[in-house]
C-alpha atoms as a PDB file:
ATOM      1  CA  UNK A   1       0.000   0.000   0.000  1.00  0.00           C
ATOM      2  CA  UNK A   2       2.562   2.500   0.635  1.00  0.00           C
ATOM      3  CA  UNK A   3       5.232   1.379  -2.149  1.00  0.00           C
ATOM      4  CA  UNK A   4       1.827   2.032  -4.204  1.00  0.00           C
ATOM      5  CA  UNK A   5       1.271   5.630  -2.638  1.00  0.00           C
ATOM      6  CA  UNK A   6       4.862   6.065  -3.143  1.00  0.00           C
ATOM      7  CA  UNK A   7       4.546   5.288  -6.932  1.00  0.00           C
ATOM      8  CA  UNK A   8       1.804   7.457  -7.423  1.00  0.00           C
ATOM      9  CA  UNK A   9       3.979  10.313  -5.674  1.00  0.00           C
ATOM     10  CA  UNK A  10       6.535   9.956  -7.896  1.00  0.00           C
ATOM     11  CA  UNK A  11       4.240   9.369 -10.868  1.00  0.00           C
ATOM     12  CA  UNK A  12       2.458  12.566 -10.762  1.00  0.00           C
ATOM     13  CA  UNK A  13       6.243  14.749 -10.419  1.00  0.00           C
ATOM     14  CA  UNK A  14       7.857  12.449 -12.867  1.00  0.00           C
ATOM     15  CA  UNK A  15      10.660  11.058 -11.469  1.00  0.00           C
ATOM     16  CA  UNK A  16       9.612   7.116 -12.549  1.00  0.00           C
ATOM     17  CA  UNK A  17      10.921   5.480 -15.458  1.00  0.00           C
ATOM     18  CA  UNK A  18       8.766   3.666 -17.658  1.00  0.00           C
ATOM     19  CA  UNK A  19       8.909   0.517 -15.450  1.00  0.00           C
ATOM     20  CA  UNK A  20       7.647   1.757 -12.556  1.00  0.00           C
ATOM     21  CA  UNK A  21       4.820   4.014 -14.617  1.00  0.00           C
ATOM     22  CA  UNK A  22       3.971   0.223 -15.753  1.00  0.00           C
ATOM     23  CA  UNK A  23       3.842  -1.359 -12.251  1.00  0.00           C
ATOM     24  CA  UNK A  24       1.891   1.055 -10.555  1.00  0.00           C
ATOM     25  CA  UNK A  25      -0.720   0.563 -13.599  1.00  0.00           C
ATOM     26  CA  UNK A  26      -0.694  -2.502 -12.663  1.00  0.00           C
ATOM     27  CA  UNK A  27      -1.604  -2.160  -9.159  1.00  0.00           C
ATOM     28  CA  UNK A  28      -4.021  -0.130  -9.440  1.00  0.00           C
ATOM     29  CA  UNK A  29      -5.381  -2.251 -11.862  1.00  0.00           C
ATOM     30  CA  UNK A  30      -5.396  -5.421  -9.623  1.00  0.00           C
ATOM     31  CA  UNK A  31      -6.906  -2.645  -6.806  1.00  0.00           C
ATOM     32  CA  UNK A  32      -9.769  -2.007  -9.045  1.00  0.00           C
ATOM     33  CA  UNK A  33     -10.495  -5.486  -9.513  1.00  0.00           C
ATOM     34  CA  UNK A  34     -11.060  -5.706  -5.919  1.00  0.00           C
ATOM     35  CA  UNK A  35     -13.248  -3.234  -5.359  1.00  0.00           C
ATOM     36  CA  UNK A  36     -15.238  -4.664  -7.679  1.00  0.00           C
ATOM     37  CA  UNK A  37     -15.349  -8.387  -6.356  1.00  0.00           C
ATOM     38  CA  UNK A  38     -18.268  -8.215  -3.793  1.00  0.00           C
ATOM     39  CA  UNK A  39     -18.218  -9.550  -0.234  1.00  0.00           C
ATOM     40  CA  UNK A  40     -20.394 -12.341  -1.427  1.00  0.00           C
ATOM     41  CA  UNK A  41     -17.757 -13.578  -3.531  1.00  0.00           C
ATOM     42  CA  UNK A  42     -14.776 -13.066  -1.270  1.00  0.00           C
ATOM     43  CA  UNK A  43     -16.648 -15.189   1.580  1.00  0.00           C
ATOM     44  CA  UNK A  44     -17.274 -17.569  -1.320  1.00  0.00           C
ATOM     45  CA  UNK A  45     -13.771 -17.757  -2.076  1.00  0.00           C
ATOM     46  CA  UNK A  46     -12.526 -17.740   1.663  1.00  0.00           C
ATOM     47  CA  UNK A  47     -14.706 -20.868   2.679  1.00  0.00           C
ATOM     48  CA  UNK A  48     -13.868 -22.654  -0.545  1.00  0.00           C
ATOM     49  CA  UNK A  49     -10.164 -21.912   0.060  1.00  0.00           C
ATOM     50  CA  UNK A  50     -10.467 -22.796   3.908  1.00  0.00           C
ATOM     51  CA  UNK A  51     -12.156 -26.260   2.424  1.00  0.00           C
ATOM     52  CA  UNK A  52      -9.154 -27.069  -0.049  1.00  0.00           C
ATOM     53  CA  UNK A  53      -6.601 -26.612   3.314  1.00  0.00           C
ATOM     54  CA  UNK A  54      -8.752 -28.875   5.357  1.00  0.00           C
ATOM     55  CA  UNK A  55     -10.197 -26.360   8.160  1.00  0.00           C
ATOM     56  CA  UNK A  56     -13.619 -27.774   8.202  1.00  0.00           C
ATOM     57  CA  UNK A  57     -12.895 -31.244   8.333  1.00  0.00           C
ATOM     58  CA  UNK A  58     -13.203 -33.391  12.197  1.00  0.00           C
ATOM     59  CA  UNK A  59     -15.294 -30.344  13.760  1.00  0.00           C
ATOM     60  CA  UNK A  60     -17.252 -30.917  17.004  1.00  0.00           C
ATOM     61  CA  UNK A  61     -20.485 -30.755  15.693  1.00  0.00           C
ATOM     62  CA  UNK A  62     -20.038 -32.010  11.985  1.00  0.00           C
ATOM     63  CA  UNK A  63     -23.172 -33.735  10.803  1.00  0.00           C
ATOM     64  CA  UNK A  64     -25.103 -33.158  14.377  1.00  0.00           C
ATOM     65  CA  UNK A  65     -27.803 -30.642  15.190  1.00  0.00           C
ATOM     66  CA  UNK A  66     -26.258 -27.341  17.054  1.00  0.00           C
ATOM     67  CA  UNK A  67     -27.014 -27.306  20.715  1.00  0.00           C
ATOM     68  CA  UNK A  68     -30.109 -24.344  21.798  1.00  0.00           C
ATOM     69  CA  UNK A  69     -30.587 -23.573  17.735  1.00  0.00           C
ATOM     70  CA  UNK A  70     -34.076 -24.580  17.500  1.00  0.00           C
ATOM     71  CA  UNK A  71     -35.400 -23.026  20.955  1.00  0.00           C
ATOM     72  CA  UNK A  72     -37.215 -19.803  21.480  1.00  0.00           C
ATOM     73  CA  UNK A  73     -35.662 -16.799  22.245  1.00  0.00           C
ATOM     74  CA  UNK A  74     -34.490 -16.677  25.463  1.00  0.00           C
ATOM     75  CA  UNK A  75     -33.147 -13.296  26.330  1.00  0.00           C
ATOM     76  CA  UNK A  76     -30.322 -14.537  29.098  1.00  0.00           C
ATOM     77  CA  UNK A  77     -29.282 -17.556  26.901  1.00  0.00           C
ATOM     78  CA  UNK A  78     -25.671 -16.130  27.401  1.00  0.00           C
ATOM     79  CA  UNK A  79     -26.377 -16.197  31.044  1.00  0.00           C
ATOM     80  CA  UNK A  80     -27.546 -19.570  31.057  1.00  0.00           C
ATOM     81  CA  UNK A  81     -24.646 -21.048  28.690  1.00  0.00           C
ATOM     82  CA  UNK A  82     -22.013 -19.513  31.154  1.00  0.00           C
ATOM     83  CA  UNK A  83     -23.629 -21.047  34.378  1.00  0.00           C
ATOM     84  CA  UNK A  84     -23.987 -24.526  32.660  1.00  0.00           C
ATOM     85  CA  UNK A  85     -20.011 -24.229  31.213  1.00  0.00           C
ATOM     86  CA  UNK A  86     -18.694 -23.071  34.020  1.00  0.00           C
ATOM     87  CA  UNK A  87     -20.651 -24.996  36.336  1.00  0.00           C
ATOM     88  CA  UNK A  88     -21.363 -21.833  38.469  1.00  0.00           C
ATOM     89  CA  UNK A  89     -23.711 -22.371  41.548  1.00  0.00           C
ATOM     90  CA  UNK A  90     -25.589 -20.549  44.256  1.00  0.00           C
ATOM     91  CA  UNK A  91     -26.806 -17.995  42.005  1.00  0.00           C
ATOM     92  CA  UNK A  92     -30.542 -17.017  41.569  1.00  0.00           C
ATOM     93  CA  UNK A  93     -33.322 -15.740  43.670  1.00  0.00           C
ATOM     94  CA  UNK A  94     -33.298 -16.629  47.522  1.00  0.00           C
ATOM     95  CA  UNK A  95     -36.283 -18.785  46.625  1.00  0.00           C
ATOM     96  CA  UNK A  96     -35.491 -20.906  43.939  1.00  0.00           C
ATOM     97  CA  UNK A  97     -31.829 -21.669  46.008  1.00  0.00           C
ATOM     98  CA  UNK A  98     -33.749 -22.706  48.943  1.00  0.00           C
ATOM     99  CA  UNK A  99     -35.961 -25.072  47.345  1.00  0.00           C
ATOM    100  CA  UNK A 100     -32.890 -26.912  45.711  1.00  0.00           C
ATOM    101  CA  UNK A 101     -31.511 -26.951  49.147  1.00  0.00           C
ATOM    102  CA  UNK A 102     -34.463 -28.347  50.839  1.00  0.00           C
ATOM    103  CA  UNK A 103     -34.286 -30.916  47.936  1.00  0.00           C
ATOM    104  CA  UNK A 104     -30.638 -31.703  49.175  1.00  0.00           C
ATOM    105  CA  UNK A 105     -31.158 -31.462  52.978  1.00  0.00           C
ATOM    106  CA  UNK A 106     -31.642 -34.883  53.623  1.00  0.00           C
ATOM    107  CA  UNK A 107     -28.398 -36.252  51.661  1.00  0.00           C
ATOM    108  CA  UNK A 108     -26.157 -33.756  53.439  1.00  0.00           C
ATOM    109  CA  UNK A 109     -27.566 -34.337  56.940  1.00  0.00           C
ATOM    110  CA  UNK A 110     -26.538 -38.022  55.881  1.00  0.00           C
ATOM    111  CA  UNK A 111     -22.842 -36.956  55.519  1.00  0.00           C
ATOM    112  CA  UNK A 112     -22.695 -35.753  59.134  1.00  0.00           C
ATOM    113  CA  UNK A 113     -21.530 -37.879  62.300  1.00  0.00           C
ATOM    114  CA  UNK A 114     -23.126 -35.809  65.325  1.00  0.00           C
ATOM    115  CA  UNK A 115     -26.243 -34.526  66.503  1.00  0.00           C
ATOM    116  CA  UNK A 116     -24.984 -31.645  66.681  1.00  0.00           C
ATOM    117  CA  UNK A 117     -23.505 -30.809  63.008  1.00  0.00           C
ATOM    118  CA  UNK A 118     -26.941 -31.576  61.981  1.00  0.00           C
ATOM    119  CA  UNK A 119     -28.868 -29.574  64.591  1.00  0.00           C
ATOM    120  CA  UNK A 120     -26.656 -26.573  63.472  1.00  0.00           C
ATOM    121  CA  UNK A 121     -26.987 -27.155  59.909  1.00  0.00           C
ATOM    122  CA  UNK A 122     -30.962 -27.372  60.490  1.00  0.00           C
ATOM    123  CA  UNK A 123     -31.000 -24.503  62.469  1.00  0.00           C
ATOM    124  CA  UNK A 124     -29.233 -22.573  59.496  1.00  0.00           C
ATOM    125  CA  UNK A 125     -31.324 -23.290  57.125  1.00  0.00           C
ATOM    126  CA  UNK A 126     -34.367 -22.481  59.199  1.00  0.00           C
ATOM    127  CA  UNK A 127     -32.606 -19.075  59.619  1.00  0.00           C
ATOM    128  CA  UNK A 128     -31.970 -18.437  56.377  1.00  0.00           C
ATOM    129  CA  UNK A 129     -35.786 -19.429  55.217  1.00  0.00           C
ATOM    130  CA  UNK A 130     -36.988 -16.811  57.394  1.00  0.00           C
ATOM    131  CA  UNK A 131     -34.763 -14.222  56.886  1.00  0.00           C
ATOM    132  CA  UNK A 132     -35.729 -14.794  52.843  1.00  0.00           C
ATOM    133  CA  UNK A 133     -39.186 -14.204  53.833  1.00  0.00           C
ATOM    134  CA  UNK A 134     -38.600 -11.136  55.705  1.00  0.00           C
ATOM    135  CA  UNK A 135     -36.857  -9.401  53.120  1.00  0.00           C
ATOM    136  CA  UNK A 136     -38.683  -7.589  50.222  1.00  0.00           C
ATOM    137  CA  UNK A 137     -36.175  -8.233  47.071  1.00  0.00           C
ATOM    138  CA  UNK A 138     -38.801  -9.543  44.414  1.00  0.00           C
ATOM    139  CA  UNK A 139     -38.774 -12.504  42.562  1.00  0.00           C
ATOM    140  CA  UNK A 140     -40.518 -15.484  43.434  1.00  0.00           C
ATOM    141  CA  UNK A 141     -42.177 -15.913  46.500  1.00  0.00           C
ATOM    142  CA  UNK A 142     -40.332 -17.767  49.680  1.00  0.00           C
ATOM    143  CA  UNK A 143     -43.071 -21.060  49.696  1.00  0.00           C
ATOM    144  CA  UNK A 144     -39.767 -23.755  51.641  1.00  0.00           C
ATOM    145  CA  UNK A 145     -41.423 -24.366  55.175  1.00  0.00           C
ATOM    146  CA  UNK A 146     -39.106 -24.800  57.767  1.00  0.00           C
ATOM    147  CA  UNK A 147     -37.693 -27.809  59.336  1.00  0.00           C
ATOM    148  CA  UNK A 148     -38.318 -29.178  63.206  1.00  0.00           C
ATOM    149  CA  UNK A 149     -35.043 -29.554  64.379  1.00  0.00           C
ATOM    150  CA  UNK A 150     -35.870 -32.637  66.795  1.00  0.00           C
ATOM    151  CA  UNK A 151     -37.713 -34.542  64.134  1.00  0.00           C
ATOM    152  CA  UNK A 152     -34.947 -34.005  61.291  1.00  0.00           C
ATOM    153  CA  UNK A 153     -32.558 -35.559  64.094  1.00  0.00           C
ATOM    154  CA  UNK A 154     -34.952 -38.346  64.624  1.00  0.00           C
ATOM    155  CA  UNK A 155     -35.160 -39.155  61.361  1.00  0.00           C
ATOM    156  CA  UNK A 156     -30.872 -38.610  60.895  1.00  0.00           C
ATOM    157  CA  UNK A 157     -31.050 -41.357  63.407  1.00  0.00           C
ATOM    158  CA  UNK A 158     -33.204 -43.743  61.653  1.00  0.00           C
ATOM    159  CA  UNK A 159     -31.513 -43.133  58.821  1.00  0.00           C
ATOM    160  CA  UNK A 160     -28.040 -43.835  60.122  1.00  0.00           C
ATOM    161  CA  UNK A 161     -29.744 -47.025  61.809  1.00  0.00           C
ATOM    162  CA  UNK A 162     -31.051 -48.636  58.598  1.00  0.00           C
ATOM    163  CA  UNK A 163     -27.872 -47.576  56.598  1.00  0.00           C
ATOM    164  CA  UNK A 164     -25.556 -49.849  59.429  1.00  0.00           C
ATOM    165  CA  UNK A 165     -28.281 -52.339  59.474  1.00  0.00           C
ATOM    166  CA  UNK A 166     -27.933 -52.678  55.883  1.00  0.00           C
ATOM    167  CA  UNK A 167     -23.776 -52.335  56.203  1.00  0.00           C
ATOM    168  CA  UNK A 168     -23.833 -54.911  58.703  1.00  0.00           C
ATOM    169  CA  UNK A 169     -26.518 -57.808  56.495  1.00  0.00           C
ATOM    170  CA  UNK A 170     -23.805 -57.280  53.482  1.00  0.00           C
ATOM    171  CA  UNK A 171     -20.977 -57.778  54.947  1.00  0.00           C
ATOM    172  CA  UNK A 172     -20.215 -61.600  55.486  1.00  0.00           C
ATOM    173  CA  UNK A 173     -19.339 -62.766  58.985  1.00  0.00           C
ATOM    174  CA  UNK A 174     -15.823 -63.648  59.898  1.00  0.00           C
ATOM    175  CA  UNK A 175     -14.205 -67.017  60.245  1.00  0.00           C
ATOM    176  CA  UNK A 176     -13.457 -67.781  63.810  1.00  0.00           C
ATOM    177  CA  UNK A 177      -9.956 -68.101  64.736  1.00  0.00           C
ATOM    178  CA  UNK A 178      -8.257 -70.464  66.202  1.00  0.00           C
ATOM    179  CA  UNK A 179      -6.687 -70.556  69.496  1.00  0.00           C
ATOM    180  CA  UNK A 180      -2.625 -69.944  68.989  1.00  0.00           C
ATOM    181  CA  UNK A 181      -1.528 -73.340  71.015  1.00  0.00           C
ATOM    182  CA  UNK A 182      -4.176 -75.281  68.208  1.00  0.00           C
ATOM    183  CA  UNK A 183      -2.505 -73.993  65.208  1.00  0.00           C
ATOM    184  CA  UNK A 184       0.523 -75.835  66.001  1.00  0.00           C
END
């Protein structure tokens, strides 16, 4: 682009030789020619080219549907696409978090060994459903009742019962040892 500026410079106080009158003719020929090809055909020519080198070939979705084409429009698709890739949690309304909790509850208590881990998690999450319901952010309503603390440890307890009962069933008694002076 320049050496052409530069030719065109020179051209017009005539300091080129024929030669160089005859390439700068020539480029602005070929820039002409451009201009004129329209972006139709220079996409048309940049995929076909990209074909011949092999760019297309082995892609992820080759010969598949794309993922979300055929949906509605969904104004936070973005939104939604970065929670899912990411695998980003504990964001949303105070409602909708506390019904996936409640959902949970029972599998986490499950994970604990004392009482008193799962009277405090119980406890917290009673706290945390009423303070949700006290506050006036919007979004969906609060509708997670609460928890009794005494009968989600009852039930902790029968759970943890059944779950050794079960242990203890599947695991095969062992074979009684002999005394030491008998094994010689």
């Amino acid at each position: 682009m320049e050496r052409a500026a530069r030719l065109r410079a020179a051209a017009s106080g005539g300091d080129l030789d024929e030669e160089d009158l005859e390439q700068a003719a020539a480029e602005d020929k070929l820039q002409h020619k451009r201009r004129k090809v329209d972006d139709a055909a220079k996409a048309d020519y940049l995929i076909r080219d990209a074909m011949a080198r092999g760019d297309f070939d082995n892609l992820k979705y080759a010969g598949k549907p794309l993922p979300n084409l055929g949906d509605g429009h969904d104004p936070d698709w973005w939104i939604k696409g970065l929670m899912q890739r990411e695998n980003l949690t504990g964001l949303g309304p105070k409602a909708i978090l506390l019904r996936t909790e409640d959902a949970e509850l029972d599998a986490r208590l499950d994970t604990r060994w004392t009482e008193k881990q799962v009277r405090e998690i119980v406890e917290d999450f009673n706290a945390r459903i009423i303070d949700a319901r006290r506050q006036l952010e919007g979004g969906p309503p609060v509708v997670t009742p609460t928890r009794d603390v005494g009968r989600e440890v009852q039930r902790w307890r029968e759970r943890k019962a059944a779950a050794a009962e079960t242990e203890a069933a599947a695991a095969p008694e062992p074979e009684p040892r002999r005394p030491w002076w008998k094994r010689f």
